[in-house]
N, C-alpha and C. Protein backbone atom coordinates (compact mmCIF):
# COMPACT_ATOMS: atom_id res chain seq x y z
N UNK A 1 0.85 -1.18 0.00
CA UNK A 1 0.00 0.00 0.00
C UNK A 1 0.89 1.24 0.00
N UNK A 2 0.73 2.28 -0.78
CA UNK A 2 1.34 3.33 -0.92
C UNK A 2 1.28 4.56 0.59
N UNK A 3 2.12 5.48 0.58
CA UNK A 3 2.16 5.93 1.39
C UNK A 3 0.72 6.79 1.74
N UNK A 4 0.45 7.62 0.39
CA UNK A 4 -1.31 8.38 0.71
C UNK A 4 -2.35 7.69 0.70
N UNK A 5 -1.96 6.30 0.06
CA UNK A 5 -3.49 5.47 0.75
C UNK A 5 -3.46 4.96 1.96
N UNK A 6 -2.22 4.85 2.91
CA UNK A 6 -2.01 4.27 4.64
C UNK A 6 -1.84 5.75 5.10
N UNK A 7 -1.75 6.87 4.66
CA UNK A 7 -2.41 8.37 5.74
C UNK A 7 -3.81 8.35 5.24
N UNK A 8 -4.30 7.77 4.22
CA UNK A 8 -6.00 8.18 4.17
C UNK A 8 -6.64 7.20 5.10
N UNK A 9 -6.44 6.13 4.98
CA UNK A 9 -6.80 5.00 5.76
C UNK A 9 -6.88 5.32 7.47
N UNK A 10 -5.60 5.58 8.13
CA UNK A 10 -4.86 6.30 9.43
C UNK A 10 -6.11 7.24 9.37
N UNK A 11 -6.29 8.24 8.78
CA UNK A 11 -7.06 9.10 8.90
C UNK A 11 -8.32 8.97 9.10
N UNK A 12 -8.93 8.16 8.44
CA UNK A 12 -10.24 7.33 8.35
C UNK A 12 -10.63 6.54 9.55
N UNK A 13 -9.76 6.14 9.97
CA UNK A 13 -9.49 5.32 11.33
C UNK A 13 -9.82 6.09 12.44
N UNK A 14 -8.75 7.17 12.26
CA UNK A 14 -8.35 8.17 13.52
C UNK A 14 -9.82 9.04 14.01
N UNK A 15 -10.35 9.39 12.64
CA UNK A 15 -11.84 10.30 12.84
C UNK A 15 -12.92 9.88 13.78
N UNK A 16 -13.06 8.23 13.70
CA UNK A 16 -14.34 7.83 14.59
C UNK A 16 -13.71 6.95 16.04
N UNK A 17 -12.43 7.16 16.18
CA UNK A 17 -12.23 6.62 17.66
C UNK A 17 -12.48 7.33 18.76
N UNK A 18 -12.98 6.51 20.48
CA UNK A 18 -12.74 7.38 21.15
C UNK A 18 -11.79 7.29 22.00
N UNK A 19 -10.95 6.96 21.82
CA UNK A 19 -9.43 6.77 22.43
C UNK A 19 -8.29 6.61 21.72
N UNK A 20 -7.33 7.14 22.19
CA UNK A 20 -6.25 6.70 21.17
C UNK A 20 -5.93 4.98 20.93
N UNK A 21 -5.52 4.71 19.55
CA UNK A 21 -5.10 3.36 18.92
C UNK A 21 -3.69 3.40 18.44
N UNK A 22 -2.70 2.31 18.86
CA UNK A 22 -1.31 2.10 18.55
C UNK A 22 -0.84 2.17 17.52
N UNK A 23 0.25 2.15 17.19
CA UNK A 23 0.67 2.11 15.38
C UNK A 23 0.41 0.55 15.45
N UNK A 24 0.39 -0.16 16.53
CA UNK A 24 0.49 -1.46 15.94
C UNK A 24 -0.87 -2.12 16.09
N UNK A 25 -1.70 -1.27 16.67
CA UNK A 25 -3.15 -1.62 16.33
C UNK A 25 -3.79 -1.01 14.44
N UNK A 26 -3.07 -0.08 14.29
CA UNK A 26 -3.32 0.57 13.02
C UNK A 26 -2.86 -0.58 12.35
N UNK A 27 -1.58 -0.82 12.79
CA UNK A 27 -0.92 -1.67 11.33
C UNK A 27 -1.62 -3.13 10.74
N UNK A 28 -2.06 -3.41 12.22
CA UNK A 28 -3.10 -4.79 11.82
C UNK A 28 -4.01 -4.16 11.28
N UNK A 29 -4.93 -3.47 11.30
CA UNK A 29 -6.27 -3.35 10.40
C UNK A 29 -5.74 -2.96 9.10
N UNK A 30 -4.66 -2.15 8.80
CA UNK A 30 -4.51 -1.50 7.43
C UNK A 30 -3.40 -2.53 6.90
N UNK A 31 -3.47 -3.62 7.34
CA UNK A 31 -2.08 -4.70 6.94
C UNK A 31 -1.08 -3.64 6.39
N UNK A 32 -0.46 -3.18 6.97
CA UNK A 32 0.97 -2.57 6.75
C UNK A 32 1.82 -2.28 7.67
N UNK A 33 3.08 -2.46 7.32
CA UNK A 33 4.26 -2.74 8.47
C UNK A 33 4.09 -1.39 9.38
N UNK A 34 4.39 -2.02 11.12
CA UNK A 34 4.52 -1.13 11.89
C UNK A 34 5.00 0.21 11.47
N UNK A 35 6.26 -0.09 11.03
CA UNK A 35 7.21 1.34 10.05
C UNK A 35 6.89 2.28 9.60
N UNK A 36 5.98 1.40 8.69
CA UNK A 36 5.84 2.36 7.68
C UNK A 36 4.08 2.88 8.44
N UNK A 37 3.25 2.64 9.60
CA UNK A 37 2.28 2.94 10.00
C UNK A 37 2.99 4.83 10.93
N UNK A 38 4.54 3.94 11.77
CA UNK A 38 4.99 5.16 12.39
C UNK A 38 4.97 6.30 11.27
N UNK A 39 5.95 5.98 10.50
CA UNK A 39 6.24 7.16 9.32
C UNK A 39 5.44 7.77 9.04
N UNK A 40 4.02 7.29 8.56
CA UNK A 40 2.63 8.10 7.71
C UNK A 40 2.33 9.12 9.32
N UNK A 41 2.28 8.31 10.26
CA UNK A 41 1.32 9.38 11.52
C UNK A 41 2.58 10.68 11.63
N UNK A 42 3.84 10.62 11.91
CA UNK A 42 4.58 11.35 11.78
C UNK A 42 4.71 12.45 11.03
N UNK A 43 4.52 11.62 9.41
CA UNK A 43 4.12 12.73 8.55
C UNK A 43 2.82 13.43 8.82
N UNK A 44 1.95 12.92 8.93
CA UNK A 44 0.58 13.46 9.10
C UNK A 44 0.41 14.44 10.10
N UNK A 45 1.37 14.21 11.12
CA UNK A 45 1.30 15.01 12.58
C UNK A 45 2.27 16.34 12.13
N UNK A 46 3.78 16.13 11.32
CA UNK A 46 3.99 17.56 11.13
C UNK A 46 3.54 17.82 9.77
N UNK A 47 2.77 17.63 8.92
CA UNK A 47 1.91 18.67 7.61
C UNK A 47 0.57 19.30 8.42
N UNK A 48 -0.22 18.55 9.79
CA UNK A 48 -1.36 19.09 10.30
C UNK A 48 -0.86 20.35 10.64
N UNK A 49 0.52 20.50 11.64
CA UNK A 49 0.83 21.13 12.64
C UNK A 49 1.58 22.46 11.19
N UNK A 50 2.06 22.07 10.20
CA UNK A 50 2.87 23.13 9.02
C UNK A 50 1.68 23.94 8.30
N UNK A 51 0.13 23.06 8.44
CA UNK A 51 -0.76 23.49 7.77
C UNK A 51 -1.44 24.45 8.41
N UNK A 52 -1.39 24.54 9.82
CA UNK A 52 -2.01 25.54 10.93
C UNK A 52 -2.95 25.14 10.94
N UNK A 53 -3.68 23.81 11.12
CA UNK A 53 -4.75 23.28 11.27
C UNK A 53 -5.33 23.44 12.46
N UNK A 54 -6.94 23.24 13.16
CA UNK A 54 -7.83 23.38 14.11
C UNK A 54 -7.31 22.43 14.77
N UNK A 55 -6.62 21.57 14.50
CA UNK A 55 -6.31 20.01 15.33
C UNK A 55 -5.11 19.53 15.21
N UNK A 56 -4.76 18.44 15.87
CA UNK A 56 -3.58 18.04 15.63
C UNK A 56 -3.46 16.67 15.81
N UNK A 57 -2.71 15.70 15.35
CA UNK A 57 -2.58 14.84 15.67
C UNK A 57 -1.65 14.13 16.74
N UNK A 58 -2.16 13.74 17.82
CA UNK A 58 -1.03 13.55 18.96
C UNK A 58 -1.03 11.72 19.54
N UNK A 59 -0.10 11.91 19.89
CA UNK A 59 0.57 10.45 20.43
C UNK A 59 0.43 10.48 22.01
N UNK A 60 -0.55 9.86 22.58
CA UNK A 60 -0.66 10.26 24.00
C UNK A 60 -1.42 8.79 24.65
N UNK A 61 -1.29 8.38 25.84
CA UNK A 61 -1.36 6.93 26.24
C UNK A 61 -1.29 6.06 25.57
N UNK A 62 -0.52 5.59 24.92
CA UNK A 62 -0.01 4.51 24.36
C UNK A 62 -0.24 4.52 22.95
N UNK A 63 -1.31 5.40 22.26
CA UNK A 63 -1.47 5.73 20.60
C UNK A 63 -1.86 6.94 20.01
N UNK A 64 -2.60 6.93 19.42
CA UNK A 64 -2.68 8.27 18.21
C UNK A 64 -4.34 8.41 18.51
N UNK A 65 -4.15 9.96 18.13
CA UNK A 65 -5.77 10.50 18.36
C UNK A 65 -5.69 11.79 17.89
N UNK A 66 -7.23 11.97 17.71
CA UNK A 66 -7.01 13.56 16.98
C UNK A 66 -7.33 14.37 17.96
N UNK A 67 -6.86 15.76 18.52
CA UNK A 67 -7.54 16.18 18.87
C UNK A 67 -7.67 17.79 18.78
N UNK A 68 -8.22 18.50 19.33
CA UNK A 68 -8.41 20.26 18.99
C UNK A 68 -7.08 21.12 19.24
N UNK A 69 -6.72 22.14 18.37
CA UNK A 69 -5.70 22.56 18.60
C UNK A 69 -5.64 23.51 19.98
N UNK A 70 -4.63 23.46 20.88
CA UNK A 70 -4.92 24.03 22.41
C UNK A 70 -4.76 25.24 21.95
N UNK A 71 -4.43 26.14 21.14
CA UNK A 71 -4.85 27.09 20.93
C UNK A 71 -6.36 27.88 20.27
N UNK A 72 -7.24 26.92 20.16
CA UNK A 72 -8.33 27.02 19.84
C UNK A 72 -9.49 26.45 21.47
N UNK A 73 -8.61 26.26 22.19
CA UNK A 73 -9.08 25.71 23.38
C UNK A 73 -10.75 26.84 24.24
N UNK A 74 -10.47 27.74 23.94
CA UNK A 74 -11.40 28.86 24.35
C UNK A 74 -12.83 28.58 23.58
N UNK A 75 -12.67 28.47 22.23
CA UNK A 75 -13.59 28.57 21.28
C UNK A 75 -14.42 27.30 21.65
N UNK A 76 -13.62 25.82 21.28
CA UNK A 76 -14.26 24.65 21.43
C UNK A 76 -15.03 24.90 23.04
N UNK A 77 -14.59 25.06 23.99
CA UNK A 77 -15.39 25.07 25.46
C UNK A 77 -15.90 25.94 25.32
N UNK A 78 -16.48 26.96 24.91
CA UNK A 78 -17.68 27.77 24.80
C UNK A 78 -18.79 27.01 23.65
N UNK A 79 -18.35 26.68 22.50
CA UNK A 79 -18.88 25.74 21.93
C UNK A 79 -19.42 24.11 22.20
N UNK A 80 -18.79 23.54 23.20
CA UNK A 80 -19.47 22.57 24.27
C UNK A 80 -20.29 22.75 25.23
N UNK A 81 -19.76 23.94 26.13
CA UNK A 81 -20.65 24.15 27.09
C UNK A 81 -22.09 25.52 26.57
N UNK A 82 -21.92 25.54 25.24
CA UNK A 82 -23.25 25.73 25.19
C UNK A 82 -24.52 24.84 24.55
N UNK A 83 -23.74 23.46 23.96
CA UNK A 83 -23.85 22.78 23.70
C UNK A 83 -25.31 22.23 24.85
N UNK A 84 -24.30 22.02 26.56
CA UNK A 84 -24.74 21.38 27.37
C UNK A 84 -25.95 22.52 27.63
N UNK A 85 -25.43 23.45 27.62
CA UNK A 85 -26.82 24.25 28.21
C UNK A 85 -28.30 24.42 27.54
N UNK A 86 -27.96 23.68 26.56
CA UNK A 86 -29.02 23.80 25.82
C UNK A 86 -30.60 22.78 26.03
N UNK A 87 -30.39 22.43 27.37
CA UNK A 87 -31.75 21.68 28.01
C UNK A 87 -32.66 22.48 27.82
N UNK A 88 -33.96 22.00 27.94
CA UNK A 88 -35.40 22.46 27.78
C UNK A 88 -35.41 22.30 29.03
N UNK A 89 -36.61 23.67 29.73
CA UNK A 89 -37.24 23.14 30.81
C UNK A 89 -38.54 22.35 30.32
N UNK A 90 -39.46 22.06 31.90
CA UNK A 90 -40.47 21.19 31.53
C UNK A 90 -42.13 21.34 30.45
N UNK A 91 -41.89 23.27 30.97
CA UNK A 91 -42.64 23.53 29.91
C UNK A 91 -42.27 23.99 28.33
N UNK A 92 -41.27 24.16 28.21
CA UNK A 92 -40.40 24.23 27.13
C UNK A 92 -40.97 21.75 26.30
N UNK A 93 -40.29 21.74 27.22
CA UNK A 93 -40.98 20.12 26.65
C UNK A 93 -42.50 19.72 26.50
N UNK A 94 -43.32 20.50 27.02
CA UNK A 94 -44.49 20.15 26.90
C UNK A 94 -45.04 20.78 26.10
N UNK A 95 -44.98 22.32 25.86
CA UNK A 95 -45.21 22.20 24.46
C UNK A 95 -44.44 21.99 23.67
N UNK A 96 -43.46 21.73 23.39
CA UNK A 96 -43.03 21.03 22.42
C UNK A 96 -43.55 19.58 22.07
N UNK A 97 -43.83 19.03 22.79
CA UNK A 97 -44.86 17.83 22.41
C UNK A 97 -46.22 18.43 21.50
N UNK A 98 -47.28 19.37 22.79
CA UNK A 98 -48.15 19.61 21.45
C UNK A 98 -47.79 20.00 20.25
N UNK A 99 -47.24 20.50 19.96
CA UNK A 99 -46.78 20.96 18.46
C UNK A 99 -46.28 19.80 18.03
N UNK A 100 -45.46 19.12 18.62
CA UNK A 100 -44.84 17.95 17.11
C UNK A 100 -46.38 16.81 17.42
N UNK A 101 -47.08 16.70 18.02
CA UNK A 101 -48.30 15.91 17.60
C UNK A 101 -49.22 16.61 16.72
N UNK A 102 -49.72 17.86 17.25
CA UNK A 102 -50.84 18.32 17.16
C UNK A 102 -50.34 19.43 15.49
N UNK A 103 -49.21 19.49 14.94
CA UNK A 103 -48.96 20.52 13.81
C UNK A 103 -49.43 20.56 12.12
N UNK A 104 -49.83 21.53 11.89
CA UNK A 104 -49.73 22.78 12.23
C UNK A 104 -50.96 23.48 12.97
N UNK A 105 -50.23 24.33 14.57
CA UNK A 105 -50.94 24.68 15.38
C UNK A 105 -50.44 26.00 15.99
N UNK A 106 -51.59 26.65 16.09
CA UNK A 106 -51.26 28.34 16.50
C UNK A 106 -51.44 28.56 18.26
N UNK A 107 -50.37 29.55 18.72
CA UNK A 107 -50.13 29.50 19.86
C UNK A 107 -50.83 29.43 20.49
N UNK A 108 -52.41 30.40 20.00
CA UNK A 108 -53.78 30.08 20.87
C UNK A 108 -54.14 29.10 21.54
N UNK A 109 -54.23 28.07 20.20
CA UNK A 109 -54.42 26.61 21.12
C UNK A 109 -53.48 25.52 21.79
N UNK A 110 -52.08 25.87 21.76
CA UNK A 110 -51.04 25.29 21.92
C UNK A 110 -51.14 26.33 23.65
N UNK A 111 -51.43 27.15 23.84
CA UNK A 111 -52.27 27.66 25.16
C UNK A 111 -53.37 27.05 25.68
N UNK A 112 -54.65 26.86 24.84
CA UNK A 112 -55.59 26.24 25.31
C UNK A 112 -55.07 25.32 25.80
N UNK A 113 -54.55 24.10 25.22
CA UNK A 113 -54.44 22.92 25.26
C UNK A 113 -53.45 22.62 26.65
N UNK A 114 -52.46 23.20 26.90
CA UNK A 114 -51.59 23.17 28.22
C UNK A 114 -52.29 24.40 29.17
N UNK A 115 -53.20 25.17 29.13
CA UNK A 115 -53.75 25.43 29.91
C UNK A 115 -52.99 27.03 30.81
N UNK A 116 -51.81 27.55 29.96
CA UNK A 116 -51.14 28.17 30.76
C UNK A 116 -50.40 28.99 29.10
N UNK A 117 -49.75 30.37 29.45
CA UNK A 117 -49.65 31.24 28.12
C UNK A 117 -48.42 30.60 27.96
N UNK A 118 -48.33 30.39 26.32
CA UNK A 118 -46.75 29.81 25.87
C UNK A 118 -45.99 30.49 25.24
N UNK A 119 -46.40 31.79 25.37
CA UNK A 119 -45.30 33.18 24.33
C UNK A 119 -44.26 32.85 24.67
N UNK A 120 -43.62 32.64 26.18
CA UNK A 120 -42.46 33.39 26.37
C UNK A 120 -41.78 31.31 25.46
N UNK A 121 -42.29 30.68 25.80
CA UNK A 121 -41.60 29.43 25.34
C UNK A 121 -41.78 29.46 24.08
N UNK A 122 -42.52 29.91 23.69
CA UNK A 122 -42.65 30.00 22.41
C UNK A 122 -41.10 30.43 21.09
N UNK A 123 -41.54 31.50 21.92
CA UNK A 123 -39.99 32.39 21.62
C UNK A 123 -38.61 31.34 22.06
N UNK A 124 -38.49 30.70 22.41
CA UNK A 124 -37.31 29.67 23.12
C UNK A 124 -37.45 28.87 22.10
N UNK A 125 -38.35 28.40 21.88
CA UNK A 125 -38.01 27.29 21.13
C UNK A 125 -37.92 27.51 19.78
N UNK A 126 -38.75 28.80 19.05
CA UNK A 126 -38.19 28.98 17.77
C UNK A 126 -36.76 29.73 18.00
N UNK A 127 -36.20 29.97 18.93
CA UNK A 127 -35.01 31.00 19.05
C UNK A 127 -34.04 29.60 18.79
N UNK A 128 -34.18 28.55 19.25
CA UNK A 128 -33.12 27.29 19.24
C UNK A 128 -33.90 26.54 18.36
N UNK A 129 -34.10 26.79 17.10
CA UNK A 129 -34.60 26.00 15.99
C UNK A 129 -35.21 24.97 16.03
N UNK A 130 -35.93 24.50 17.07
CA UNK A 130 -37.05 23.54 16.77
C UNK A 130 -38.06 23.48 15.95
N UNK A 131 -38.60 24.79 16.36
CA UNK A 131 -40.25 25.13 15.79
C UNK A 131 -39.83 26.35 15.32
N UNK A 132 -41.01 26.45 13.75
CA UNK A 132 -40.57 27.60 13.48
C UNK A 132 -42.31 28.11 12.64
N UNK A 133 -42.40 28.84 11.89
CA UNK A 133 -43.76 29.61 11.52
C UNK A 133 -43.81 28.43 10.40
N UNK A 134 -45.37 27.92 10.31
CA UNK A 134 -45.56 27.29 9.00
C UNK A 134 -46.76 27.55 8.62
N UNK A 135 -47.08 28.77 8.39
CA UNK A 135 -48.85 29.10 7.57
C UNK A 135 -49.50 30.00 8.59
N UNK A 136 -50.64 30.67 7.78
CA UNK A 136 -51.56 31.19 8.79
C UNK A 136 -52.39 31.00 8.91
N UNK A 137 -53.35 30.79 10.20
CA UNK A 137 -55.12 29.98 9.75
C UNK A 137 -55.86 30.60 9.37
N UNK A 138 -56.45 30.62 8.41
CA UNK A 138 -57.24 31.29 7.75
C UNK A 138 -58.46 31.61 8.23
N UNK A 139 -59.53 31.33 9.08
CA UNK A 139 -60.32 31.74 9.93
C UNK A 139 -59.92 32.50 10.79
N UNK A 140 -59.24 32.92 11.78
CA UNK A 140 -58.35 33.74 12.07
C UNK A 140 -57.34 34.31 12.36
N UNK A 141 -56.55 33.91 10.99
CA UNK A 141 -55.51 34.89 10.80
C UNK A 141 -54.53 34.44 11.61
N UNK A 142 -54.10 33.49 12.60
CA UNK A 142 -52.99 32.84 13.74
C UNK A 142 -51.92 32.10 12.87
N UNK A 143 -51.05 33.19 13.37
CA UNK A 143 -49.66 32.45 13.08
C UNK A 143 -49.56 30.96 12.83
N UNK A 144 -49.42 30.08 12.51
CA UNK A 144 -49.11 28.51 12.55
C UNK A 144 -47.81 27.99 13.03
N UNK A 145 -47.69 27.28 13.94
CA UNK A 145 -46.27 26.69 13.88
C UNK A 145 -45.95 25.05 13.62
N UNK A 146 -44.89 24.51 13.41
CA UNK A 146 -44.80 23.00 13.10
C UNK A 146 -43.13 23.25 13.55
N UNK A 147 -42.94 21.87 13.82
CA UNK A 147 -41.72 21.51 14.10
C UNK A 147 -40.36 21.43 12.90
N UNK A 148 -39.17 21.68 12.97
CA UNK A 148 -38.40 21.52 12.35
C UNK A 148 -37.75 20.20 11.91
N UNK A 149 -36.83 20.68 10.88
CA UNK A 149 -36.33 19.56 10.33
C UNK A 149 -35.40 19.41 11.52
N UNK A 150 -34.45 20.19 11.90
CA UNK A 150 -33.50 20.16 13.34
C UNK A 150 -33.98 19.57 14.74
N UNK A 151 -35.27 19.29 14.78
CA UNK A 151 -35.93 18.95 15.77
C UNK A 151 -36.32 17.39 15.40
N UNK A 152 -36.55 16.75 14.18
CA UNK A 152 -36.38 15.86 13.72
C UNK A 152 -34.99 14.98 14.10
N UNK A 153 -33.96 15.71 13.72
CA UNK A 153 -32.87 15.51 13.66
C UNK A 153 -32.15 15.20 15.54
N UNK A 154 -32.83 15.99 16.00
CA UNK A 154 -31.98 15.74 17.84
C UNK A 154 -32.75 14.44 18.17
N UNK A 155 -33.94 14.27 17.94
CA UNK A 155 -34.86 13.30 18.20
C UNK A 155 -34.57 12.00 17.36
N UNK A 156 -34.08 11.76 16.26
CA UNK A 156 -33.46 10.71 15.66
C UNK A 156 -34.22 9.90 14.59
N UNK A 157 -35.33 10.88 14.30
CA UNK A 157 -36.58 10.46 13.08
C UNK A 157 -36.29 11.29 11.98
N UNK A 158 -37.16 10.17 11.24
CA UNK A 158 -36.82 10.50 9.24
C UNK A 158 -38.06 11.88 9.11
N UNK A 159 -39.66 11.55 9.90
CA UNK A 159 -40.69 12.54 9.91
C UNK A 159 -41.35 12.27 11.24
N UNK A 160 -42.29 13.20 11.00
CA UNK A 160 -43.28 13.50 12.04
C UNK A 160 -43.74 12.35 12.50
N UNK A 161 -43.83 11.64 11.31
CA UNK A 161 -44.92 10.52 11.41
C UNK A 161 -44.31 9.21 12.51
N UNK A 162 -42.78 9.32 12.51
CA UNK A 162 -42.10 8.20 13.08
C UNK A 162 -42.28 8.66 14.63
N UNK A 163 -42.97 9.84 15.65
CA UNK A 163 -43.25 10.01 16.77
C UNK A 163 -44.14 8.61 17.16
N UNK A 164 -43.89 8.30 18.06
CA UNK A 164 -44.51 7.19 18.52
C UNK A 164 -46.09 7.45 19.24
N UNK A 165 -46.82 6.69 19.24
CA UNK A 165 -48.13 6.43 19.46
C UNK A 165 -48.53 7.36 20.65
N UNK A 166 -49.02 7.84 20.81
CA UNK A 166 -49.28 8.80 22.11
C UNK A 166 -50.68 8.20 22.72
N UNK A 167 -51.39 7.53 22.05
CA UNK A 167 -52.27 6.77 23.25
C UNK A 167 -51.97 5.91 24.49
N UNK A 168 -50.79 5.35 24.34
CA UNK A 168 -50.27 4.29 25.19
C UNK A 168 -49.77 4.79 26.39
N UNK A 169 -49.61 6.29 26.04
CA UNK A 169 -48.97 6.96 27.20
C UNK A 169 -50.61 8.16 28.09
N UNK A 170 -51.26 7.71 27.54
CA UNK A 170 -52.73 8.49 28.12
C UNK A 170 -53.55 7.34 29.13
N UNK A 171 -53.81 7.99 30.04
CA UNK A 171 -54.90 7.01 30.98
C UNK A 171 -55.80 6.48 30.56
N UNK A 172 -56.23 5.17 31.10
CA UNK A 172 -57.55 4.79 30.35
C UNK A 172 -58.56 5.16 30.97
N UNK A 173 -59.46 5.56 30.38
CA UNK A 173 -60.34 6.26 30.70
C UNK A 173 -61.49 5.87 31.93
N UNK A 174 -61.14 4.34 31.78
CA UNK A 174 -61.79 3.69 32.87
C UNK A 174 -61.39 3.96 34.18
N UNK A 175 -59.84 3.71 34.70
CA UNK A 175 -58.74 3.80 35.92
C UNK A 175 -59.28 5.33 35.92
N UNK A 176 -59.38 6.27 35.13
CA UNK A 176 -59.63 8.06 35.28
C UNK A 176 -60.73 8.15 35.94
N UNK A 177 -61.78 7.54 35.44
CA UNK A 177 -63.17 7.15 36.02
C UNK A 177 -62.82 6.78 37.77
N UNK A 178 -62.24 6.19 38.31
CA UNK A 178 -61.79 5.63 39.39
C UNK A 178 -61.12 6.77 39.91
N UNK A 179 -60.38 7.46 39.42
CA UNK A 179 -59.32 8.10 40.26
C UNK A 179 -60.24 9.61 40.81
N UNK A 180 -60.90 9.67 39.59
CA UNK A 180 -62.20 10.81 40.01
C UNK A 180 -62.76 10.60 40.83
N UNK A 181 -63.66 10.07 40.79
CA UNK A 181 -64.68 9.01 42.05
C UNK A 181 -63.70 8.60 43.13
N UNK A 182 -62.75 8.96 43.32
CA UNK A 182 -62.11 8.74 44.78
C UNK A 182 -61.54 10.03 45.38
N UNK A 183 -61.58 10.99 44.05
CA UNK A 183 -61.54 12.26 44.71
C UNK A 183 -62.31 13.07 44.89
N UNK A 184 -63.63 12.86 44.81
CA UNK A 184 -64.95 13.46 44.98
C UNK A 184 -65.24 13.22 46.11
N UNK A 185 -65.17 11.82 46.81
CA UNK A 185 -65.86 11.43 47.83
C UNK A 185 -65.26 11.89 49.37
């Protein structure tokens, strides 16, 4: 194997690990001599570092790994930790449920329906691209909203349609019957 097809390979390798791997773990998968596995990462590590690249390639517990250049160290941890901050609270999640069931639906009833005003979440969640405007109702005139393709995407579905069954998760109406009648009495 030539030398730029064992750094493409190395490279290919290196992208989806999460720990570093040996030259002599490389060399078994890419059948090529230890040697010539050292040489390619070597090269690869000073053209990253000549190229002024975001990353670098480093040799650290026992193998090779990619990782961010420490001079870019500021950027990436503001870029993670906003990453993390990006939880929903509980009403932030609840409507977000009505809308990816119930869409396309205007804030009115995405209020009715949770029982409590959803402007200010409203605004949150189209501000972090979930939901965004899709039509206006034509009886009166209300904004529409529906869920995003990005909201698709955190959730791990092709469409709307792949949300799972929402009856299974509703009381039966019978046990409701019961739970009423025990709080009446």
């Amino acid at each position: 194997m030539s030398n730029p097809e064992v750094e493409r390979s190395i490279e290919a390798i290196l992208m989806v690990v999460d720990e570093p791997v040996s030259e002599v773990v490389l060399a078994q998968i890419i059948e090529t001599p230890t040697e010539q596995i050292l040489e390619s990462l070597h090269n690869l590590q000073n053209r990253y570092e000549n190229d002024f690249r975001g990353f670098q390639l480093r040799q650290v517990s026992g193998g090779w790994r990619f990782y961010s250049h420490p001079d870019l160290a500021p950027l990436v941890e503001k870029f993670v930790l906003d990453g993390q901050q990006a939880k929903l609270t509980q009403a932030a999640l609840e409507t977000l449920a009505v809308i990816a069931y119930r869409q396309p639906i205007s804030r009115a009833r995405v209020s009715a329906i949770r029982g409590v005003n959803v402007e200010a979440v409203m605004k949150t969640l189209v501000t972090r691209g979930l939901v965004e405007e899709s039509g206006v109702e034509h009886e009166t005139g209300a904004i529409l909203y529906s869920t995003t393709s990005f909201f698709l995407e955190r959730l791990g579905l092709n469409a709307v349609s792949d949300l799972p069954a929402l009856a299974p998760f509703l009381p039966d109406i019978d046990g409701l019957d019961e739970v009423i009648a025990s709080l009446t009495d």
